[in-house]
N, C-alpha and C. Protein backbone atom coordinates (compact mmCIF):
# COMPACT_ATOMS: atom_id res chain seq x y z
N UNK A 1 7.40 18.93 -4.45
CA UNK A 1 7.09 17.57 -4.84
C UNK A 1 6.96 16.70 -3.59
N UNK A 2 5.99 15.68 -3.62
CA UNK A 2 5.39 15.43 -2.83
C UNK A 2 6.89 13.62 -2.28
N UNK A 3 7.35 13.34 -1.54
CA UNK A 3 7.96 11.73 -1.78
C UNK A 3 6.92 11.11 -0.63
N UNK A 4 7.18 9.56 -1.12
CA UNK A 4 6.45 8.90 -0.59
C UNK A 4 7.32 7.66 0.04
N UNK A 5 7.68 7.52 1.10
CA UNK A 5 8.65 6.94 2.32
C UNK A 5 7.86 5.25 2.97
N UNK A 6 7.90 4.51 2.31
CA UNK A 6 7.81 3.10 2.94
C UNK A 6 8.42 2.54 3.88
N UNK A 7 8.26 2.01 4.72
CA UNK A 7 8.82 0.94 5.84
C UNK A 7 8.05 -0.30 6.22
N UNK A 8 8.60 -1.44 6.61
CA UNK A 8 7.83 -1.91 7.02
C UNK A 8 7.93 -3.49 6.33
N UNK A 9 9.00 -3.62 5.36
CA UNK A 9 9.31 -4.70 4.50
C UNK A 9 9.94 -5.72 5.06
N UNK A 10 10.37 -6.59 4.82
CA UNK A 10 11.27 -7.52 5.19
C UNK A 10 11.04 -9.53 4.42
N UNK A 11 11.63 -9.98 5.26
CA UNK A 11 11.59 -11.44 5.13
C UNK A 11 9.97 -11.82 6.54
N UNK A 12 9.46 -13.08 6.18
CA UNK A 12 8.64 -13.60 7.03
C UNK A 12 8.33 -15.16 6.58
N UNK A 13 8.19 -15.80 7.90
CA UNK A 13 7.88 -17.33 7.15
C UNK A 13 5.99 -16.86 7.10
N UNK A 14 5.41 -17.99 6.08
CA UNK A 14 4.17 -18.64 5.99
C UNK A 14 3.72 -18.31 7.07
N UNK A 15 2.60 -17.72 7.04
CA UNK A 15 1.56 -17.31 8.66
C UNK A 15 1.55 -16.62 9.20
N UNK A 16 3.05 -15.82 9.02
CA UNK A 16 3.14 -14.68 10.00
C UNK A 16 2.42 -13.28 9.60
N UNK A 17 3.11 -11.99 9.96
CA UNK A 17 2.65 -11.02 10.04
C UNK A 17 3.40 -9.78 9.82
N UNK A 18 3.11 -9.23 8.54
CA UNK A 18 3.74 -7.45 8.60
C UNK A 18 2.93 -6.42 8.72
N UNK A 19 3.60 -5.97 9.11
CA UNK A 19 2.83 -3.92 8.91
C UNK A 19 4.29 -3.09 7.92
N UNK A 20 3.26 -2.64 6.93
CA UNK A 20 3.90 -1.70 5.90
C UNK A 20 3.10 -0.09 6.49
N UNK A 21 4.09 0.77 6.52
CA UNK A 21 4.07 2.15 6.39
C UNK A 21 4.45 2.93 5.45
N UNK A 22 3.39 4.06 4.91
CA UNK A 22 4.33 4.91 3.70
C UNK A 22 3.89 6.53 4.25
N UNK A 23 4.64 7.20 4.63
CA UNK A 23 4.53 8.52 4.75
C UNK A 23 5.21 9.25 4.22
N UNK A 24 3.84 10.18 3.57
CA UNK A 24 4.60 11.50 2.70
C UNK A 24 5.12 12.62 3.54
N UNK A 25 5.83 13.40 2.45
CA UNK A 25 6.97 14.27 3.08
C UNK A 25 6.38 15.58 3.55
N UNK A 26 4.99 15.41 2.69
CA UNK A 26 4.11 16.68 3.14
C UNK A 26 2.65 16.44 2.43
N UNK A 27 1.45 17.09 3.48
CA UNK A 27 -0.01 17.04 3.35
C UNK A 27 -0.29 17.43 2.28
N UNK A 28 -1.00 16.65 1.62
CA UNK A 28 -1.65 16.41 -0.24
C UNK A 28 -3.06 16.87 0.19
N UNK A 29 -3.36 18.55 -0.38
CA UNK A 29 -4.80 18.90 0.10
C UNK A 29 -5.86 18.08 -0.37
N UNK A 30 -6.05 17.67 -1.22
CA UNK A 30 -6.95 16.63 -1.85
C UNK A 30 -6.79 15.41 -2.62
N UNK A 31 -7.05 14.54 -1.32
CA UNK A 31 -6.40 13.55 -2.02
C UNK A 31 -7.78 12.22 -2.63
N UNK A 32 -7.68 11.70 -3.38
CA UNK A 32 -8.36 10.93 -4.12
C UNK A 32 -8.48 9.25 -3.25
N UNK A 33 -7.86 9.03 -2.99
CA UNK A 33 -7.07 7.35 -2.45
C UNK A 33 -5.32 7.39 -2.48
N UNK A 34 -5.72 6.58 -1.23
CA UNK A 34 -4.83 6.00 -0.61
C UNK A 34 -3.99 4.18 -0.93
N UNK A 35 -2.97 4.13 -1.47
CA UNK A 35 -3.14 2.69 -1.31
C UNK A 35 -1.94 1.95 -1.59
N UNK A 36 -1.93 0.79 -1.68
CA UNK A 36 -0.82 -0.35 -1.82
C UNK A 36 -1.06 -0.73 -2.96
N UNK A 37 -0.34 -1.41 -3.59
CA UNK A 37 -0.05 -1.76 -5.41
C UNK A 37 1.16 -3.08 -5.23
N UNK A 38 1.24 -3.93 -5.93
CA UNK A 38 2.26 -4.74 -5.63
C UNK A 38 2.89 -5.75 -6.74
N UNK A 39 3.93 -6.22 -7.15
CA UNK A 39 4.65 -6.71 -8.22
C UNK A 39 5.33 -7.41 -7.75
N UNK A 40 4.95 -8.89 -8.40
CA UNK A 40 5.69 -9.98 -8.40
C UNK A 40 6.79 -10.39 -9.35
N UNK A 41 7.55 -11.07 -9.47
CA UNK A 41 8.78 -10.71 -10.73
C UNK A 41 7.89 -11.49 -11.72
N UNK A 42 8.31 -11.02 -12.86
CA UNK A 42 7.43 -11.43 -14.34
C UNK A 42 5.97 -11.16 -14.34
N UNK A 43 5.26 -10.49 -13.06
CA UNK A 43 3.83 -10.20 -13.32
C UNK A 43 3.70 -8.68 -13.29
N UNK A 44 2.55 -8.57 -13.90
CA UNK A 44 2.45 -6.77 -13.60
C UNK A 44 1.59 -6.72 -12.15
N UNK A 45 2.10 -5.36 -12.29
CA UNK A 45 1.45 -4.00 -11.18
C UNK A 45 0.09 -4.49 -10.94
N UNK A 46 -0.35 -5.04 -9.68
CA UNK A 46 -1.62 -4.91 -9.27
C UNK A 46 -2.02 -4.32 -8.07
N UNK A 47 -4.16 -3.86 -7.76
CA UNK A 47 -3.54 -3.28 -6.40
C UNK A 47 -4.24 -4.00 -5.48
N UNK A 48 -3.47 -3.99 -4.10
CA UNK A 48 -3.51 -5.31 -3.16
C UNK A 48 -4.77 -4.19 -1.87
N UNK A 49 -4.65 -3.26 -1.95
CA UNK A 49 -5.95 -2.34 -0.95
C UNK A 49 -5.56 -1.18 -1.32
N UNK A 50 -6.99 -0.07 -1.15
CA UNK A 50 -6.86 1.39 -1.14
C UNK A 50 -8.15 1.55 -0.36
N UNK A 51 -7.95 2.76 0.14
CA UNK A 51 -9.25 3.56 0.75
C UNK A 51 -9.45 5.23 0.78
N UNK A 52 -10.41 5.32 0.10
CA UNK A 52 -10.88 6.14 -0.36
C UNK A 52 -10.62 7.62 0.77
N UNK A 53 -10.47 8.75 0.54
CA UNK A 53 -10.24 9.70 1.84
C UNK A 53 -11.88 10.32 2.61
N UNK A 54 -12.97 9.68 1.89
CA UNK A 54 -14.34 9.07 3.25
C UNK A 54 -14.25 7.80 3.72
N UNK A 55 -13.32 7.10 3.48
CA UNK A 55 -12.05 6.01 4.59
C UNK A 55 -12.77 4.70 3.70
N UNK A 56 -13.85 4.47 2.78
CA UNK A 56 -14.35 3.38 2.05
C UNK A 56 -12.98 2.69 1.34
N UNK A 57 -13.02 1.38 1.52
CA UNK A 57 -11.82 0.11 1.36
C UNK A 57 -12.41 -0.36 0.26
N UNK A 58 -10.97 -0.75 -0.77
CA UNK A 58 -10.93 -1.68 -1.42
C UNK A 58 -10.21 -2.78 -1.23
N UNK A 59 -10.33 -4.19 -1.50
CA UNK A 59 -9.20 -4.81 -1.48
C UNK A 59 -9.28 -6.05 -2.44
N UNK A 60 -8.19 -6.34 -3.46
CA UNK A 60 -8.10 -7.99 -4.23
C UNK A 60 -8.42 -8.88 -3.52
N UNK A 61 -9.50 -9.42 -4.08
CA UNK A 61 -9.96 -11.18 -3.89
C UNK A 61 -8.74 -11.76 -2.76
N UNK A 62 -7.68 -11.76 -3.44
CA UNK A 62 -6.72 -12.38 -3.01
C UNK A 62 -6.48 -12.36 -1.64
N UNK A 63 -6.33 -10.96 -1.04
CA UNK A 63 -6.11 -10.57 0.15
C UNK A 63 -7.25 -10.28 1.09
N UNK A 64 -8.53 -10.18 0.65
CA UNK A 64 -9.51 -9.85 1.74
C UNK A 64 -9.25 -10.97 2.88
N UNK A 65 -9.66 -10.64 3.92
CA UNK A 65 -9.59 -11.17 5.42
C UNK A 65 -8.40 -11.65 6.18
N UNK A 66 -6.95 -10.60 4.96
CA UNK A 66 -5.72 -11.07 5.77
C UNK A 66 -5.35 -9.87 5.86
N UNK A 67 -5.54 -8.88 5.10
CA UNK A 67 -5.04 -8.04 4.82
C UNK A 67 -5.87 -6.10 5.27
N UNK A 68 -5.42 -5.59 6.14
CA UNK A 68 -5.91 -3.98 6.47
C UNK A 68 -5.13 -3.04 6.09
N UNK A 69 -5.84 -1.93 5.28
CA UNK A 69 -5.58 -0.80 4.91
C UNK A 69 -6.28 0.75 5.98
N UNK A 70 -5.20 1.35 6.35
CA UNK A 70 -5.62 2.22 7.71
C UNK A 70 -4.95 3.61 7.41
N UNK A 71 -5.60 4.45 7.57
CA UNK A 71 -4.53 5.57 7.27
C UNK A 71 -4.50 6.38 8.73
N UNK A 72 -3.74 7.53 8.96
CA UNK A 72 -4.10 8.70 10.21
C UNK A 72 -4.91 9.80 9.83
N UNK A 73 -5.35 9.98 10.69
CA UNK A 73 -6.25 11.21 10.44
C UNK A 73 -5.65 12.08 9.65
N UNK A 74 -4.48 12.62 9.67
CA UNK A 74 -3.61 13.62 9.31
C UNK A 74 -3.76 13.34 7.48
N UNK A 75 -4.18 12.04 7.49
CA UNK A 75 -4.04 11.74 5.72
C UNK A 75 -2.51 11.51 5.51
N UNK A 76 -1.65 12.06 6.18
CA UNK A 76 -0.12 11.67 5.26
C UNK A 76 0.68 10.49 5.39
N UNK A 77 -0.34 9.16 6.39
CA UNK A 77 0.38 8.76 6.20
C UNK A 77 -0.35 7.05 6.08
N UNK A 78 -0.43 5.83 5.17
CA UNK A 78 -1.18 4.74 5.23
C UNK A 78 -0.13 3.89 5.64
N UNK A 79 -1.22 2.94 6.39
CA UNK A 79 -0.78 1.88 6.49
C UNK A 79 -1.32 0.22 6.19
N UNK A 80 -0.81 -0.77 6.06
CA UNK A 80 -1.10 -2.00 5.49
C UNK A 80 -0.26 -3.21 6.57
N UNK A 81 -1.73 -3.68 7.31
CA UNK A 81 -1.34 -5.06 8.25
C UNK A 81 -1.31 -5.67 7.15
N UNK A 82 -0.44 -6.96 7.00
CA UNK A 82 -0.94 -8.32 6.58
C UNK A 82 -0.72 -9.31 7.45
N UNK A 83 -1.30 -10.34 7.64
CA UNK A 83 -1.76 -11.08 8.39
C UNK A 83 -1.71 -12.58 7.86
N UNK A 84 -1.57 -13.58 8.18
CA UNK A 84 -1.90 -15.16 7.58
C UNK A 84 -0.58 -14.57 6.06
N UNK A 85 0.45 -14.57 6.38
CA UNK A 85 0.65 -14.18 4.70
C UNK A 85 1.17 -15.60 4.29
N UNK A 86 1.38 -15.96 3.17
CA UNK A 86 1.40 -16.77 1.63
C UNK A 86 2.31 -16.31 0.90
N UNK A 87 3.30 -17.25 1.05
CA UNK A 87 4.23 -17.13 0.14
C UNK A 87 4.13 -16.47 -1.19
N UNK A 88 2.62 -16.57 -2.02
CA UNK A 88 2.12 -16.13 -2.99
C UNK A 88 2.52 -14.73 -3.07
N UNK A 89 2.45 -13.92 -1.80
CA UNK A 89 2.25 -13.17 -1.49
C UNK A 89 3.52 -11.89 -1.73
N UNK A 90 4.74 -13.21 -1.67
CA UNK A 90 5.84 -12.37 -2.11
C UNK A 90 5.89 -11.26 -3.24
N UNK A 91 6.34 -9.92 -3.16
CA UNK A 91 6.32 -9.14 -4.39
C UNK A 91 7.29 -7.83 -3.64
N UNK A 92 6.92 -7.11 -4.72
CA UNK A 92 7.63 -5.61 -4.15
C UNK A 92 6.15 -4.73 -4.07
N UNK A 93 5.92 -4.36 -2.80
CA UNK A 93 5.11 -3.32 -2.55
C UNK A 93 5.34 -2.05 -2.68
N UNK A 94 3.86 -1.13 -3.24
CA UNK A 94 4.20 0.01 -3.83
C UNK A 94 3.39 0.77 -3.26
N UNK A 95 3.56 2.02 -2.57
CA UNK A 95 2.48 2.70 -1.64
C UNK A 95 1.71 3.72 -2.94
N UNK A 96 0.74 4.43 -3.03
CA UNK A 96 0.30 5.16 -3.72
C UNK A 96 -1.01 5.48 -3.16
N UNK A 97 -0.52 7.42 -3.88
CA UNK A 97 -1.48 8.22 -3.51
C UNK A 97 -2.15 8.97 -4.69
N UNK A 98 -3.51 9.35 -4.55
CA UNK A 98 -3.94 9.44 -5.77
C UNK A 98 -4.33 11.29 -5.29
N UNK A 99 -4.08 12.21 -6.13
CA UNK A 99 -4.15 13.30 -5.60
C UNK A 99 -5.58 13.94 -7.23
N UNK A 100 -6.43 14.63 -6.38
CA UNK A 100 -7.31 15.29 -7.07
C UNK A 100 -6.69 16.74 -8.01
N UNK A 101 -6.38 16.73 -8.60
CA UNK A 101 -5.63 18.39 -9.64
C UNK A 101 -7.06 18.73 -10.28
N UNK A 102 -6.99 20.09 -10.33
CA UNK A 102 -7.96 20.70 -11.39
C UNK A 102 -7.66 20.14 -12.86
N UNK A 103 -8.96 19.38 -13.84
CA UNK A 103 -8.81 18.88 -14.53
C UNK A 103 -8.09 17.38 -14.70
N UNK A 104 -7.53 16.76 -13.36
CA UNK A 104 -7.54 15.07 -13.23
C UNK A 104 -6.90 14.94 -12.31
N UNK A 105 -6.13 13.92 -12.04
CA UNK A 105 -5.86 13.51 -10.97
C UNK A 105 -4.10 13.17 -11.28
N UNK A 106 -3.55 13.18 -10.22
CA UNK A 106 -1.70 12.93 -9.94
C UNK A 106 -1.27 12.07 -9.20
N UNK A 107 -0.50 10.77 -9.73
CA UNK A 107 0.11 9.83 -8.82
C UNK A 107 1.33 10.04 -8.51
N UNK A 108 1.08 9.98 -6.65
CA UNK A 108 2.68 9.43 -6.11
C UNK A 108 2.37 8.14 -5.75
N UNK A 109 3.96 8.04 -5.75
CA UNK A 109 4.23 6.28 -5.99
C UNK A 109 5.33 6.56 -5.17
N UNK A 110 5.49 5.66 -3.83
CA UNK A 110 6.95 5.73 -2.97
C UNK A 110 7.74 4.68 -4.39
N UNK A 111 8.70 4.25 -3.32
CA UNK A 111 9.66 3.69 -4.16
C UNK A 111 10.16 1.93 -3.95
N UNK A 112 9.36 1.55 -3.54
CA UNK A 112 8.82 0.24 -3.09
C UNK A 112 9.37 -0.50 -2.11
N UNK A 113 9.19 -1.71 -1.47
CA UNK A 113 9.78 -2.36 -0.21
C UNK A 113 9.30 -3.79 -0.84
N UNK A 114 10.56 -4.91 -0.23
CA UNK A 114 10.31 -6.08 -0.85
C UNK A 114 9.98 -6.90 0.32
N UNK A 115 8.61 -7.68 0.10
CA UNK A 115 7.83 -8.62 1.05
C UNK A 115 8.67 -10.10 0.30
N UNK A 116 8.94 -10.15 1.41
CA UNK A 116 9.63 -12.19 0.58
C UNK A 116 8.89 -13.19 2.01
N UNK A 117 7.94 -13.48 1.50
CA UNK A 117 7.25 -14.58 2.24
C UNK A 117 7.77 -16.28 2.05
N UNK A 118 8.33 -16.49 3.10
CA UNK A 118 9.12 -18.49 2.70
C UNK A 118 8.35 -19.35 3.58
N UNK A 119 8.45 -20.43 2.42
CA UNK A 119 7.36 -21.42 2.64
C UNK A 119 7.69 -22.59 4.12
């Protein structure tokens, strides 16, 4: 079984800057996407960037032009600058990997890290 290892959380005022890391415990031969997911208290699960493993990015409205999704060559392991952050921004981040199986696909999900952005 595959775990999925975050770092990279903490406290930050308005403006500043994190880098989130999630590395798995071992190489996922085919993997689907890469990505971040994130939960605010009382809202659901949304996802904040992923990129595809031909390295093509997604990212929410919300976060384009603050926010980079980067992985290593190796695939095992993504990462997520944020940049200009927004209190808005506060949530619990969730790394996820989307793995290709014969007949569909398998999510890992680390086990999340809490972004608390103050105004």
């Amino acid at each position: 079984q595959v775990q999925l290892v975050e770092s990279g959380g903490g406290l930050v005022q308005a403006g500043g800057s994190l880098r989130l890391s999630c590395a798995a415990s071992r190489s996922i031969r085919s993997i689907n996407t890469m990505g971040w997911h994130r939960q605010a208290p009382g809202k659901q699960r949304e996802l904040v960037a992923a990129i595809t493993s031909g390295g093509s990015t997604n990212y929410a409205d919300s976060v384009k032009g603050r926010f980079t999704i980067s992985r290593d060559n190796a695939k095992t392991t993504v990462y997520l600058q944020m940049n200009s952050l927004k209190p808005e921004d506060t949530a619990v981040y969730y790394c996820n990997i989307v793995e290709n199986r014969l007949g569909g696909r398998y999510n890992y999900w680390g086990q999340g890290t809490q972004i608390t952005v103050s105004s």
